[in-house]
N, C-alpha and C. Protein backbone atom coordinates (compact mmCIF):
# COMPACT_ATOMS: atom_id res chain seq x y z
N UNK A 1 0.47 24.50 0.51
CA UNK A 1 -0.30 23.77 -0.47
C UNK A 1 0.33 22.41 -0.79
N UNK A 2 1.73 22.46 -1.01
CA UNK A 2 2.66 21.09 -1.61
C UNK A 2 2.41 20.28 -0.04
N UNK A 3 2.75 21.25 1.06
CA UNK A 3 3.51 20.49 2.11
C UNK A 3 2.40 20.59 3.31
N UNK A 4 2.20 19.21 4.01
CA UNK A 4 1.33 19.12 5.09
C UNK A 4 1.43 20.75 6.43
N UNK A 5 0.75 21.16 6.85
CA UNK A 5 0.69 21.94 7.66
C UNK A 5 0.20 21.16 9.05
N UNK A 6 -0.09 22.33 10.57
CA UNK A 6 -0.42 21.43 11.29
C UNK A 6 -1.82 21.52 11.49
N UNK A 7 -2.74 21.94 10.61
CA UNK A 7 -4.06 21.59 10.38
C UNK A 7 -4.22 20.98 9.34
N UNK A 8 -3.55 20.70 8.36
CA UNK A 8 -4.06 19.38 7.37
C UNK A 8 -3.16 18.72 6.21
N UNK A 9 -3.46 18.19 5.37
CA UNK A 9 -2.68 17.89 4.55
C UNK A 9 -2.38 18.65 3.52
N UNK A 10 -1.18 18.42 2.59
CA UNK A 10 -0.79 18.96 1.81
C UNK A 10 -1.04 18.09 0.18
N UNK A 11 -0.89 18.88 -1.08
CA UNK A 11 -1.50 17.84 -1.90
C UNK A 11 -0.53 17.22 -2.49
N UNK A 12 0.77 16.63 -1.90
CA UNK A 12 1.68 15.54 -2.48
C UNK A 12 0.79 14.67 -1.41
N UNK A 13 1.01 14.76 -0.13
CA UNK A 13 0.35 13.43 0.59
C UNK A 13 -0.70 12.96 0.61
N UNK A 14 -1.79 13.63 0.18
CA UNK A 14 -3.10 13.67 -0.54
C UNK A 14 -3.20 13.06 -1.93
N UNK A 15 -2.52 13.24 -2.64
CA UNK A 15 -2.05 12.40 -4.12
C UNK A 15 -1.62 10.75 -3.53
N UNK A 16 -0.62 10.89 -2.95
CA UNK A 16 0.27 9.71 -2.89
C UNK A 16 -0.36 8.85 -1.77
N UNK A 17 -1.56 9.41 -0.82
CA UNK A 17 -2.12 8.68 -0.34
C UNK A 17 -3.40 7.78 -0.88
N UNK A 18 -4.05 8.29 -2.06
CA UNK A 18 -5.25 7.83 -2.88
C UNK A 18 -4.41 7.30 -3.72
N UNK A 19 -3.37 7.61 -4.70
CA UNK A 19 -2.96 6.55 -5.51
C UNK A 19 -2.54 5.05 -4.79
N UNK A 20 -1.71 5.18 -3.41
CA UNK A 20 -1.53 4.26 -2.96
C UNK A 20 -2.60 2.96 -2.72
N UNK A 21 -3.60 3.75 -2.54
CA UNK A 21 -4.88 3.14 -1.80
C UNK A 21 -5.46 2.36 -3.16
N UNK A 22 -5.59 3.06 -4.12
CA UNK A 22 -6.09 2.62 -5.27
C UNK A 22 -5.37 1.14 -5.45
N UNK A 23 -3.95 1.65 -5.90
CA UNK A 23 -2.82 0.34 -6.19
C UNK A 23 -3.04 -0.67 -5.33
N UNK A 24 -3.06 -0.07 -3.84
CA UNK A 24 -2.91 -1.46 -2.99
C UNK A 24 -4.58 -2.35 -3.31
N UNK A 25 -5.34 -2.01 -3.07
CA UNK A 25 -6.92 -2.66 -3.95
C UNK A 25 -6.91 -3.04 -4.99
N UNK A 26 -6.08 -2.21 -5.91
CA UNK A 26 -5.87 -2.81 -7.62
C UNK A 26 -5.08 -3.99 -7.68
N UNK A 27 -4.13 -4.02 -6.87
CA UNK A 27 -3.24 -5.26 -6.96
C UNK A 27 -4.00 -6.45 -5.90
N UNK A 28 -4.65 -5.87 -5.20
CA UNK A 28 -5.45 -7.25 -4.48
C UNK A 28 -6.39 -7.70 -5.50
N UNK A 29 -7.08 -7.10 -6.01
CA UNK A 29 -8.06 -7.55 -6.70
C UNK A 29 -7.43 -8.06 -7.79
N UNK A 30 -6.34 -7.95 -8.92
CA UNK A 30 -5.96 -8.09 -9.88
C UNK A 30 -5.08 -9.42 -9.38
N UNK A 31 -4.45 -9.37 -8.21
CA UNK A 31 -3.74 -10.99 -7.76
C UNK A 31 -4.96 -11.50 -7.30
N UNK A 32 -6.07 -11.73 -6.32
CA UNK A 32 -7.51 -12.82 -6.64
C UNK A 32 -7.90 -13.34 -7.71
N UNK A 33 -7.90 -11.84 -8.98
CA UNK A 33 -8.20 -12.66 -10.22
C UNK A 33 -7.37 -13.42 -10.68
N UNK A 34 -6.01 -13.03 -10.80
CA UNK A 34 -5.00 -14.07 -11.70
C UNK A 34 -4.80 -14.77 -11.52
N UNK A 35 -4.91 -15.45 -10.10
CA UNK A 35 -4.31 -16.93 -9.44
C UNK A 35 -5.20 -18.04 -10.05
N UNK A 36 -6.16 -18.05 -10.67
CA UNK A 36 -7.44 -18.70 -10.96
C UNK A 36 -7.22 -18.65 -13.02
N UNK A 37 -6.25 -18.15 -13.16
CA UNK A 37 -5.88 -17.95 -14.96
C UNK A 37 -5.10 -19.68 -15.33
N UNK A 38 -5.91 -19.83 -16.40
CA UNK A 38 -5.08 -21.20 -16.50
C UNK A 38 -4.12 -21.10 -18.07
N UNK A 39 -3.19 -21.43 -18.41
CA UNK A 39 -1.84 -21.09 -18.74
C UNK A 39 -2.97 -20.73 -20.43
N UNK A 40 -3.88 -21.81 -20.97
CA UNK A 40 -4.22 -20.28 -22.06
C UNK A 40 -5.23 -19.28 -22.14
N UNK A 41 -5.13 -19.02 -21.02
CA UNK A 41 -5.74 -17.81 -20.97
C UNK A 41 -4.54 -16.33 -21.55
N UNK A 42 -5.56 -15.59 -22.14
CA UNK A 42 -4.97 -14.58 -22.98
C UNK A 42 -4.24 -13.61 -21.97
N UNK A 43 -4.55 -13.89 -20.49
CA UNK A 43 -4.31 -13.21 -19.39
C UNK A 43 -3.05 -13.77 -18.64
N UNK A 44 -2.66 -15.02 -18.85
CA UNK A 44 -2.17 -15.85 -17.91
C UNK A 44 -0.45 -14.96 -17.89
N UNK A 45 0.24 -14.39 -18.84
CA UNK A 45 1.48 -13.96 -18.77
C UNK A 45 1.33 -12.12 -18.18
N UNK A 46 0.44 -11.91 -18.90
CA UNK A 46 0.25 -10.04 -19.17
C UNK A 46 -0.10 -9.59 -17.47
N UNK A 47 -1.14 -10.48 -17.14
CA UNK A 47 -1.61 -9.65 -15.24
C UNK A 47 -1.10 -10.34 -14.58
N UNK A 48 0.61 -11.40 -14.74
CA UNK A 48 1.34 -10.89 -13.76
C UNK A 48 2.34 -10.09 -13.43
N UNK A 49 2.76 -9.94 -15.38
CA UNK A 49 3.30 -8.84 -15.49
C UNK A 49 2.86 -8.03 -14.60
N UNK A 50 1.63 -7.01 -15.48
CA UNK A 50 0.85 -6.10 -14.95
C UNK A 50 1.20 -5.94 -13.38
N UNK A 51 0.74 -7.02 -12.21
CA UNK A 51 0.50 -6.88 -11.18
C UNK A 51 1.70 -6.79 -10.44
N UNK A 52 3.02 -7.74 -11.03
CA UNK A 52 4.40 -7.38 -10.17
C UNK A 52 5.11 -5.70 -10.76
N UNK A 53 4.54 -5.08 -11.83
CA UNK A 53 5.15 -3.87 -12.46
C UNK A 53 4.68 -3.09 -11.48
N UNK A 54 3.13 -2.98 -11.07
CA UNK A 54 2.18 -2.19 -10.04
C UNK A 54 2.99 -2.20 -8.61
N UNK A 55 3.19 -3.31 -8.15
CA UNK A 55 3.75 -3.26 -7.08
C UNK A 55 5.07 -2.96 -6.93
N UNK A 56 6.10 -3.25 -8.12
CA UNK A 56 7.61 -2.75 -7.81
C UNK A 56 7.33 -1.44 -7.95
N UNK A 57 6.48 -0.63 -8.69
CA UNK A 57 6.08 1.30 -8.61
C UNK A 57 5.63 1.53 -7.36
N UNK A 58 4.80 0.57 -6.56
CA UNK A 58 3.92 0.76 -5.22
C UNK A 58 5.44 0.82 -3.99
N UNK A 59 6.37 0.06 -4.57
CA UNK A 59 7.05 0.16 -3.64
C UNK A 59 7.96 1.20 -3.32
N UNK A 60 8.23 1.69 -4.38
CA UNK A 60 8.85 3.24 -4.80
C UNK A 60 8.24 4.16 -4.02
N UNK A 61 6.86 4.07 -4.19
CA UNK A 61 5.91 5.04 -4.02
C UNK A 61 6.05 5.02 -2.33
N UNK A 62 6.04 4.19 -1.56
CA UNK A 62 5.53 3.70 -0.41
C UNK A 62 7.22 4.46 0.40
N UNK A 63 8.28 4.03 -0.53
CA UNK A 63 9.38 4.71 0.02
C UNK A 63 9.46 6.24 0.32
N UNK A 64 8.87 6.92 -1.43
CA UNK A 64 8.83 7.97 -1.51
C UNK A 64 8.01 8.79 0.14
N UNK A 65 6.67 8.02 0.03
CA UNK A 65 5.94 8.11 0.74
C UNK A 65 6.08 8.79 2.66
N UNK A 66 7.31 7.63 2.99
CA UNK A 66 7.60 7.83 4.09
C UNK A 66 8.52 8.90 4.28
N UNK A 67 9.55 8.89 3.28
CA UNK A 67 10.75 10.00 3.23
C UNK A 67 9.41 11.41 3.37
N UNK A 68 8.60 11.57 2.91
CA UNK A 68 7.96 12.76 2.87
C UNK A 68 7.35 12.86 4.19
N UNK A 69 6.87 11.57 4.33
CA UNK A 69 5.99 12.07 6.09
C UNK A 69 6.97 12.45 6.77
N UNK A 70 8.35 11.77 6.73
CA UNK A 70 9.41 12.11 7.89
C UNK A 70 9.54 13.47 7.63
N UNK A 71 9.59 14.00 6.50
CA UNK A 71 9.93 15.80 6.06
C UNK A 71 9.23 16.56 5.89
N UNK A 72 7.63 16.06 6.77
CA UNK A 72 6.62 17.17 6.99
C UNK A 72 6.05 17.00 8.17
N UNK A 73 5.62 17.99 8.58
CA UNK A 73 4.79 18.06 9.73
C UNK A 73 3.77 17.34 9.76
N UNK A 74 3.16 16.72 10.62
CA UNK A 74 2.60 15.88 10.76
C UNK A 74 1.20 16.99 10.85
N UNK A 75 -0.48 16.92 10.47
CA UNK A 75 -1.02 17.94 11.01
C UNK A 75 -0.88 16.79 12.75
N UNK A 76 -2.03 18.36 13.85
CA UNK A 76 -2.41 18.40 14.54
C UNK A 76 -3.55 17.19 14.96
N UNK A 77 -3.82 16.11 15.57
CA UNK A 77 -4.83 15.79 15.65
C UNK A 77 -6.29 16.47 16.21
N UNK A 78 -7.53 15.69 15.95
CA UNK A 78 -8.08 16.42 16.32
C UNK A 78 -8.76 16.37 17.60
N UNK A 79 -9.07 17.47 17.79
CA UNK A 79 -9.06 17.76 19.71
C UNK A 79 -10.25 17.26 19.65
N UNK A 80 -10.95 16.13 19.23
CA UNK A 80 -12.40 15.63 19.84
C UNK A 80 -12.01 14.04 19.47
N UNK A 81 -10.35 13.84 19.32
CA UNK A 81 -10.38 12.68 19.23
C UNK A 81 -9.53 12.15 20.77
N UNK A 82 -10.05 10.87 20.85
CA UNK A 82 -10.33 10.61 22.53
C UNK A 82 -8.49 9.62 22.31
N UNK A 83 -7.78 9.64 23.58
CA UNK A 83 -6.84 9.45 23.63
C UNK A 83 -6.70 7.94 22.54
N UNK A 84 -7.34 7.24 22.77
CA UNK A 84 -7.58 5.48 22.60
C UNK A 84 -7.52 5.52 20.77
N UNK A 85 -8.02 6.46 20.61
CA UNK A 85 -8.25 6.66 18.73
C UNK A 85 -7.16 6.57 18.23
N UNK A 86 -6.40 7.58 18.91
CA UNK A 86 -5.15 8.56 18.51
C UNK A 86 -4.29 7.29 18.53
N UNK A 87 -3.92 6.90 19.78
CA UNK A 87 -3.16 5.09 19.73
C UNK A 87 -3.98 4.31 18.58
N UNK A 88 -4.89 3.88 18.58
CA UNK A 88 -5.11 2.82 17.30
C UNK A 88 -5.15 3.89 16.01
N UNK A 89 -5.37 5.04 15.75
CA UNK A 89 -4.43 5.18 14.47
C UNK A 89 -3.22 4.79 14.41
N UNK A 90 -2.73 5.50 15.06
CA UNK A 90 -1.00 5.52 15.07
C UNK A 90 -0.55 4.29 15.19
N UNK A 91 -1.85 2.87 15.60
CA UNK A 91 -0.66 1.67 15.23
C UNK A 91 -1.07 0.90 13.91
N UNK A 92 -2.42 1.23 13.51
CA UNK A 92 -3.29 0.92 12.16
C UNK A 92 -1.71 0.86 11.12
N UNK A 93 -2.07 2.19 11.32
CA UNK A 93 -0.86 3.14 10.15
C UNK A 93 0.01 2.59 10.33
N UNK A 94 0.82 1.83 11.48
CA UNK A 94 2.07 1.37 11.42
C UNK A 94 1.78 -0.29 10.78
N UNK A 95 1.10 -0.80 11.12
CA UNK A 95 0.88 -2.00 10.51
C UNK A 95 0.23 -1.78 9.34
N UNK A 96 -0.34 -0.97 8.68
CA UNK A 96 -0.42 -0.84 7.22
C UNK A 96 0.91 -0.72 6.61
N UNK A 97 1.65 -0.02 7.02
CA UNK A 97 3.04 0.00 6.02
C UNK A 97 3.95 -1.19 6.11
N UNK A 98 3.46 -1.69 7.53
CA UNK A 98 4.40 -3.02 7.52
C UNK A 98 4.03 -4.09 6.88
N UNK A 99 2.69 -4.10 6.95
CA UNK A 99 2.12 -5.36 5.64
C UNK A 99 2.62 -5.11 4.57
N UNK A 100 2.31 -4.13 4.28
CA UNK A 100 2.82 -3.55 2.55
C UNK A 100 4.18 -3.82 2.01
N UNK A 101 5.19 -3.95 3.36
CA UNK A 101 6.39 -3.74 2.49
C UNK A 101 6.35 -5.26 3.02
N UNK A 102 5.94 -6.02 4.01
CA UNK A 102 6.67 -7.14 4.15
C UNK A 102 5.72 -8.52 2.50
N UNK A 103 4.65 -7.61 2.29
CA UNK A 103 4.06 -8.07 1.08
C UNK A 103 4.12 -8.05 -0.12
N UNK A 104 5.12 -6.78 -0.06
CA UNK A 104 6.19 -6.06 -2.07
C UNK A 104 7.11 -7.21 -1.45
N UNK A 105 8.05 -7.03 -0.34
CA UNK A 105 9.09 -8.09 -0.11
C UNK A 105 9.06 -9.45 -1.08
N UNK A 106 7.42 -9.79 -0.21
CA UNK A 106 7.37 -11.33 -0.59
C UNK A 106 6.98 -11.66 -1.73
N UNK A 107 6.32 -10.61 -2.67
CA UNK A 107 6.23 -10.75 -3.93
C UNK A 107 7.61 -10.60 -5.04
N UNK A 108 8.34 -10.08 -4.47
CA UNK A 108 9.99 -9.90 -4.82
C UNK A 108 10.45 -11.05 -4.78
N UNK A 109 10.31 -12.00 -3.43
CA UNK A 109 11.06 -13.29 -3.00
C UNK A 109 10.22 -14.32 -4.46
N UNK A 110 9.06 -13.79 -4.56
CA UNK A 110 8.25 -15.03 -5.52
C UNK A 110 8.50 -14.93 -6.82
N UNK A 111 9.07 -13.43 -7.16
CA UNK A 111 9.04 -13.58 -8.51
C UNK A 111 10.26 -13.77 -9.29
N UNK A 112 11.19 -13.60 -8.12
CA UNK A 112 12.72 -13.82 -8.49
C UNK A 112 13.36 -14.86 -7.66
N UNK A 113 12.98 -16.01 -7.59
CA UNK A 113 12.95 -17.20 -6.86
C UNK A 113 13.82 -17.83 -8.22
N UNK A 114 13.83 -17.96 -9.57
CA UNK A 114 14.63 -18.45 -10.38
C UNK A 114 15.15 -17.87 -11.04
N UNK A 115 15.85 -16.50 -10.28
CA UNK A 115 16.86 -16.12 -10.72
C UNK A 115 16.77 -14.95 -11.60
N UNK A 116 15.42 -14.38 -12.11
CA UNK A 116 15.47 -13.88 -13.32
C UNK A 116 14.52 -12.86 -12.29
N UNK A 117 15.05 -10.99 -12.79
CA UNK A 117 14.72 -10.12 -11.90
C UNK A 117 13.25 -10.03 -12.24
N UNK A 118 12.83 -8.68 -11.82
CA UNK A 118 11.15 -7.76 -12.70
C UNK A 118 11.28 -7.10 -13.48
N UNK A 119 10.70 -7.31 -15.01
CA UNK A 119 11.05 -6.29 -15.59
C UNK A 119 9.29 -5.69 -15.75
N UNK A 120 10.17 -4.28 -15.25
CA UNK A 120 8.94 -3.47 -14.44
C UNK A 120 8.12 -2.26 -16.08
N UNK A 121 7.18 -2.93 -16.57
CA UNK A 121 6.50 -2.39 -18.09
C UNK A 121 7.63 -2.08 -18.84
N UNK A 122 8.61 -2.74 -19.10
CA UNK A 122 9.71 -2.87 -20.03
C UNK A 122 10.38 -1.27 -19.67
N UNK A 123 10.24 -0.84 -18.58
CA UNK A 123 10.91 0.62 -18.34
C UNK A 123 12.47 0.56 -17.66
N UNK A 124 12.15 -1.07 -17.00
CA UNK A 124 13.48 -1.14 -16.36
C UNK A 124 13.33 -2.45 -15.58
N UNK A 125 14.50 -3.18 -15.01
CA UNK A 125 14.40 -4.67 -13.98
C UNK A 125 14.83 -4.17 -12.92
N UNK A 126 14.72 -4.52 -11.95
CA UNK A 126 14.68 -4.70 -10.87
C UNK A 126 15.58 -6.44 -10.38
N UNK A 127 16.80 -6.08 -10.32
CA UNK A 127 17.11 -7.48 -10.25
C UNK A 127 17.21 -8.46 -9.03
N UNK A 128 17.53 -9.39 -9.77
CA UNK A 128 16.92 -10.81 -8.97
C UNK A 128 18.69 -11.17 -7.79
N UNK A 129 18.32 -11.47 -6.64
CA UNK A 129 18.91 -11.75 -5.61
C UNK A 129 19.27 -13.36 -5.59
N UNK A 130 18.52 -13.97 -6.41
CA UNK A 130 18.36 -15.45 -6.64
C UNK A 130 17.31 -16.01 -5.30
N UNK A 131 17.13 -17.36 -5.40
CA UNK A 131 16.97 -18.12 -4.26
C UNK A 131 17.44 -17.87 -3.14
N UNK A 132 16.95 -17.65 -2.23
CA UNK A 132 17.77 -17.28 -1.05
C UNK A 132 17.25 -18.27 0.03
N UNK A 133 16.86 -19.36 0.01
CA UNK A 133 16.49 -20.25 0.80
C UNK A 133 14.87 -21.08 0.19
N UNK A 134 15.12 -22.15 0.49
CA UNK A 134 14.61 -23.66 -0.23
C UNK A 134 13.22 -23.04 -0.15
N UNK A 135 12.27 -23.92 -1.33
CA UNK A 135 10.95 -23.34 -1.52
C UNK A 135 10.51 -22.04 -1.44
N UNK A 136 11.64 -20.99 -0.94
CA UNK A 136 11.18 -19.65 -1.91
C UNK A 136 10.10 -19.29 -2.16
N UNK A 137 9.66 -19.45 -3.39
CA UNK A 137 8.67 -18.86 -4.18
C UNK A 137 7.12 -19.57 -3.42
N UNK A 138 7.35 -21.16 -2.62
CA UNK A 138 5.98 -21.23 -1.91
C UNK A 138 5.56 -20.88 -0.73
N UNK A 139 7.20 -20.32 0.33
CA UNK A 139 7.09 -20.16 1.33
C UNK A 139 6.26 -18.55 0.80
N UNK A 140 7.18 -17.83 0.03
CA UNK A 140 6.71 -16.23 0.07
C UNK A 140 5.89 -16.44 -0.59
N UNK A 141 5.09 -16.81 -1.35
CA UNK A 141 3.72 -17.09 -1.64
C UNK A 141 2.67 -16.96 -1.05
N UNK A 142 3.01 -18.22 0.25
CA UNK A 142 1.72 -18.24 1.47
C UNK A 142 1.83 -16.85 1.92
N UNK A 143 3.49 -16.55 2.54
CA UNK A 143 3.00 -15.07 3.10
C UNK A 143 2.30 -13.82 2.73
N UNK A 144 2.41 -13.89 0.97
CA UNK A 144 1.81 -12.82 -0.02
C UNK A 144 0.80 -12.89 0.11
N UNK A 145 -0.10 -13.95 0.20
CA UNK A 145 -1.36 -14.57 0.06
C UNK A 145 -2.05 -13.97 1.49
N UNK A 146 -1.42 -14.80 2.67
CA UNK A 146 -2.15 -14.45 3.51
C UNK A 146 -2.30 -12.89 4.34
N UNK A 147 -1.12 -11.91 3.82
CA UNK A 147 -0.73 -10.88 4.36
C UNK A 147 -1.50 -9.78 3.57
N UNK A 148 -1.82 -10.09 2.26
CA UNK A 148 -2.84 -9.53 1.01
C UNK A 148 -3.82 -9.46 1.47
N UNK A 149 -4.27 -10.42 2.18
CA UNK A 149 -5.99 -10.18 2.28
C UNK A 149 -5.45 -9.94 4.55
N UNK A 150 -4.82 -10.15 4.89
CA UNK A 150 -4.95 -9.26 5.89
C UNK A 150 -5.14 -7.53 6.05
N UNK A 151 -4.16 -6.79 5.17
CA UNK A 151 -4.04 -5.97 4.73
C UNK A 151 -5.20 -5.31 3.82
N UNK A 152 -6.30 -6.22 3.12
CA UNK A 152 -7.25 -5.91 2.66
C UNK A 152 -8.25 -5.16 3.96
N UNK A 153 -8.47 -6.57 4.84
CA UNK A 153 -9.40 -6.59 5.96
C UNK A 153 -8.79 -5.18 6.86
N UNK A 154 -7.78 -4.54 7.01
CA UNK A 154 -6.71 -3.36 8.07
C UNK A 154 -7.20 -2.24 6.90
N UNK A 155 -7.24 -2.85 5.66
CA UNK A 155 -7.82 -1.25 4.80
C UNK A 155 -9.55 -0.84 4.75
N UNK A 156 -10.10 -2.11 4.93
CA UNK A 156 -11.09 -2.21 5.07
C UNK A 156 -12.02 -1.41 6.48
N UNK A 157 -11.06 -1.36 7.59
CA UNK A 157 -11.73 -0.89 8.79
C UNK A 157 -10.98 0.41 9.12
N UNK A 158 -9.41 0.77 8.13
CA UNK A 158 -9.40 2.30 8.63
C UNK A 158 -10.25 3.02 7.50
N UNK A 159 -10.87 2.38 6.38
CA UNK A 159 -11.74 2.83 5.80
C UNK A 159 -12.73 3.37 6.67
N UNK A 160 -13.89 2.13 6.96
CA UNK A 160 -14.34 2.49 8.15
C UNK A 160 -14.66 3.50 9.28
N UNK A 161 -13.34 3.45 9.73
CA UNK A 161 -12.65 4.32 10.83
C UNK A 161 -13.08 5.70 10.19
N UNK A 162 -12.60 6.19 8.77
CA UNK A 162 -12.29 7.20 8.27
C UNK A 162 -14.21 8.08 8.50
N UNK A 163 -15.15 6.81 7.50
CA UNK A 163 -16.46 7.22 7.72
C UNK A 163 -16.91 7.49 9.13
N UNK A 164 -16.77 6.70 9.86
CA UNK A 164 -17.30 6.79 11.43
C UNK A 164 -17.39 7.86 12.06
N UNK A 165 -15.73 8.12 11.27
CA UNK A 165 -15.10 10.35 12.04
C UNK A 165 -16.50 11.03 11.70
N UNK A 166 -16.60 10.93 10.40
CA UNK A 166 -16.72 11.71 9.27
C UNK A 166 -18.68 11.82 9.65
N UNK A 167 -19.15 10.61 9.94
CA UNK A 167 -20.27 10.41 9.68
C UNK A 167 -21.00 10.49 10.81
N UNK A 168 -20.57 9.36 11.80
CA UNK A 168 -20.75 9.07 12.99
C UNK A 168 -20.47 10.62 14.10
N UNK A 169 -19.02 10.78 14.47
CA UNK A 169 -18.73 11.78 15.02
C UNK A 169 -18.36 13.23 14.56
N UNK A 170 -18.77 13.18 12.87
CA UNK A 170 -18.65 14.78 12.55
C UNK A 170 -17.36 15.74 12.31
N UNK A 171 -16.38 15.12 12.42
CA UNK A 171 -15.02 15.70 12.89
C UNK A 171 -14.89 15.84 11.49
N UNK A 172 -13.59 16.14 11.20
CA UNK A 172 -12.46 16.76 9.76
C UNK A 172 -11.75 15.72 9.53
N UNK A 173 -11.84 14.28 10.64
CA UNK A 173 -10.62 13.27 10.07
C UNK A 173 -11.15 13.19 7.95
N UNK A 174 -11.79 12.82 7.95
CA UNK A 174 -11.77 12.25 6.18
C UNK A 174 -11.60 13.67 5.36
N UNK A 175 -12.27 14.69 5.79
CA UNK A 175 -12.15 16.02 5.46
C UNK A 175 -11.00 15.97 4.75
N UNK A 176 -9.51 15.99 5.64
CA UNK A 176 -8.21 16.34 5.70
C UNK A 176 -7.55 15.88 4.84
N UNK A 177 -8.41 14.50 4.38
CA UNK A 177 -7.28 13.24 3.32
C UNK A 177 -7.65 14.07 2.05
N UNK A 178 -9.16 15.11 1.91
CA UNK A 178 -9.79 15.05 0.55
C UNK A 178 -9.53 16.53 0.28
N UNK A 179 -9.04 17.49 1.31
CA UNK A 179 -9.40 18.40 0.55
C UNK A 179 -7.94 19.20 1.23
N UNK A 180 -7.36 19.93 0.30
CA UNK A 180 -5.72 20.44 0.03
C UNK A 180 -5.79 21.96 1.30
N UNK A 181 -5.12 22.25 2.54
CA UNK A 181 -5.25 22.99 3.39
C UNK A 181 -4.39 24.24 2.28
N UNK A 182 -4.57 25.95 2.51
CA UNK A 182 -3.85 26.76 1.77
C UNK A 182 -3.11 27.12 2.42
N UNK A 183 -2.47 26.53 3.72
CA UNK A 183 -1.91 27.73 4.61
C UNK A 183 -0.39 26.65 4.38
């Protein structure tokens, strides 16, 4: 029930995969809106709080995340999925996590560019490394920026992907994410 089997998931990775999903959309959408806040807006300090607190937890999460896939069985794929699938999951998934962290990274590099760490909903900081090379905060900026909405568009089509199984070819892929295996 806790732990993936090799017919499906288990409901930590089932949890930690929808919260993730949520966060990573919540923080895209919540950084589109804020970049556009002009200094009095009642918003302009609180959602970036908000949005760097989301992501230093997302990044936790994303750690947690992997330590668990490495310490469970992976399920079984499924036998009506054609060799070619099985490769573009398996590299989807790898470039989803690599956006993600190289995108907490660069939001790290932006927000502690002068020195002063995250303090993550006043629970705790996360401290600051300083400057670590000139323009900082605009170089990791562009990359946040443009790696955000790449990562949108890569969530957008294993979305997709997920319906297609589900809809198109009938299989258990979306099944597996939604519903907790007992064995």
């Amino acid at each position: 029930m806790f732990r993936n089997t090799s017919s499906g998931y288990g409901i930590v990775t089932i949890i930690v995969h929808w919260v993730s999903a949520f966060a990573v959309i919540g923080l895209f959408c919540l950084g589109f809106w804020m970049v556009d806040l002009t200094y009095y807006s009642t918003w302009y300090k609180t959602a970036p709080h908000i949005h760097k607190s989301l992501g230093v937890l997302l990044l936790f999460l994303t750690i947690f995340r992997l330590a668990w896939r490495w310490g469970n069985p992976k399920p079984l794929s499924d036998t009506q999925h054609k060799p070619w699938e099985r490769k573009v999951s398996h590299y989807v998934h790898l470039f989803l996590y690599l956006l993600m962290f190289i995108i907490m990274g660069s939001g790290y590099l932006i927000s502690t560019a002068d020195d002063r760490g995250i303090l993550v909903f006043d629970w705790f900081e996360l401290a600051s490394l300083g400057q670590l090379f000139n323009d900082q905060a605009d170089i990791a900026g562009l990359i946040h920026k443009v790696l955000a909405y790449s990562l949108i568009g890569l969530v957008i089509l294993h979305g997709l992907g997920a319906l297609k199984h589900h809809f198109v070819d009938k299989d258990t892929t979306l099944m597996r994410m939604l519903k907790i295996t007992s064995k």
